[in-house]
Protein backbone atom coordinates (compact mmCIF):
# COMPACT_ATOMS: atom_id res chain seq x y z
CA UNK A 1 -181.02 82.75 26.06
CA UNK A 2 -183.90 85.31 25.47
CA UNK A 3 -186.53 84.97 22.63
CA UNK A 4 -184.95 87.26 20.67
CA UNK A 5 -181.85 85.18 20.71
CA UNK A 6 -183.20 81.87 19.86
CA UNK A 7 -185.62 83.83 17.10
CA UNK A 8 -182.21 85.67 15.48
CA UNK A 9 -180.26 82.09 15.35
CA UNK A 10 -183.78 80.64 13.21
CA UNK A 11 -183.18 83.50 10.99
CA UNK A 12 -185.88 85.89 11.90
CA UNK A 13 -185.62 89.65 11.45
CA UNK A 14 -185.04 91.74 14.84
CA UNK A 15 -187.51 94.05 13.38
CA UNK A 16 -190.00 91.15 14.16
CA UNK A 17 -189.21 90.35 17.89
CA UNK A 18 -188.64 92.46 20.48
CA UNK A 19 -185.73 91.94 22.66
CA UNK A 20 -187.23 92.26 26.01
CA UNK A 21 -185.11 91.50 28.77
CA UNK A 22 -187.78 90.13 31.77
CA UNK A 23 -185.89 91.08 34.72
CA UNK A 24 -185.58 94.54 34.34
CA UNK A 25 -189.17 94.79 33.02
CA UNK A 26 -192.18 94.26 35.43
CA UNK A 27 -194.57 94.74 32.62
CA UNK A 28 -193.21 91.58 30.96
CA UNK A 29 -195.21 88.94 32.40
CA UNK A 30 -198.23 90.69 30.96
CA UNK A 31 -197.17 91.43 27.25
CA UNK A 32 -195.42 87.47 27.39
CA UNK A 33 -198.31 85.83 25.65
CA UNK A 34 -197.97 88.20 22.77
CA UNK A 35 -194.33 88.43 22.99
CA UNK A 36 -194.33 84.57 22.23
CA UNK A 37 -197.08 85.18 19.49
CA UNK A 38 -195.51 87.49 17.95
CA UNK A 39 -191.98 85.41 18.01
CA UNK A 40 -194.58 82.44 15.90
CA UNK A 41 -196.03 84.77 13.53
CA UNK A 42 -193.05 86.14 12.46
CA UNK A 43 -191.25 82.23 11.87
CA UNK A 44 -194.75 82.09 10.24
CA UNK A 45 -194.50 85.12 8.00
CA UNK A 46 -190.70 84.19 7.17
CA UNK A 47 -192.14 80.80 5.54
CA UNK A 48 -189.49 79.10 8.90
CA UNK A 49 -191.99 76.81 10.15
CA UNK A 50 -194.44 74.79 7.68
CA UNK A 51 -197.17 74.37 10.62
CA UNK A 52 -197.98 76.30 13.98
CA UNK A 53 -199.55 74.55 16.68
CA UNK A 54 -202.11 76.25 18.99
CA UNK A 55 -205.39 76.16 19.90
CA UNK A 56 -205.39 80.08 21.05
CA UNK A 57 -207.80 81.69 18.23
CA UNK A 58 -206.22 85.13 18.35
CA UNK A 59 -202.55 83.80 17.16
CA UNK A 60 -204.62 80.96 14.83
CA UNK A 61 -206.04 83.42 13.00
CA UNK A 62 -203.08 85.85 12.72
CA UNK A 63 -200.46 82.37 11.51
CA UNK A 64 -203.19 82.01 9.01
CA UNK A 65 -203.09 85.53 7.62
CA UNK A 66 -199.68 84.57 7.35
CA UNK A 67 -200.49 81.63 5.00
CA UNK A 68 -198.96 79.23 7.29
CA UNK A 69 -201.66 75.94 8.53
CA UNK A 70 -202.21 75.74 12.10
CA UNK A 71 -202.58 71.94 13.39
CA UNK A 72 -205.27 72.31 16.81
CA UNK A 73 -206.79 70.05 18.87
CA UNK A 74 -210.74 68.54 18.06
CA UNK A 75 -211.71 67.32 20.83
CA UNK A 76 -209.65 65.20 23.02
CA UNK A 77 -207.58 63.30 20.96
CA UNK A 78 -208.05 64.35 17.50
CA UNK A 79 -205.53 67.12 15.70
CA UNK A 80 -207.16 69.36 12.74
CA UNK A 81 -205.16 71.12 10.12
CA UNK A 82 -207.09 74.31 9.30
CA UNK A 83 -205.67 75.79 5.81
CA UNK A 84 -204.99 79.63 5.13
């Protein structure tokens, strides 16, 4: 099943992921990181998910503009929470 798919049976709003079908777009491999950030922010900004895990700063600080904690790695074996 597509992203969309899985994102509609958590609950989340179609108007918050795209429903991009990958073979008939060659484009798609570029927007995917996105795609999948955007598919985490909006569990985040739906209060779905109580943590996101990531250590990509870009989608870090968006979840926490969404007032959802993001759990990263510290160095390498030590997980931070970082608060909104």
């Amino acid at each position: 099943a597509d992203l969309a798919g899985r994102a509609r049976t958590l609950g989340v709003d179609d108007a918050d992921v795209e429903d991009t079908d990958a073979a008939d777009d060659d484009t798609y491999a570029a927007d995917d990181d996105t795609y999948a950030d955007d598919a985490l922010v909006a569990l985040a900004v739906t209060g779905r998910v109580d943590f996101v895990v990531t250590n990509d700063r870009p989608l870090t600080e968006r979840v926490l503009d969404a007032d959802t904690p993001v759990i990263c790695l510290r160095g390498r074996n030590t997980l931070a929470i970082t608060e909104p």
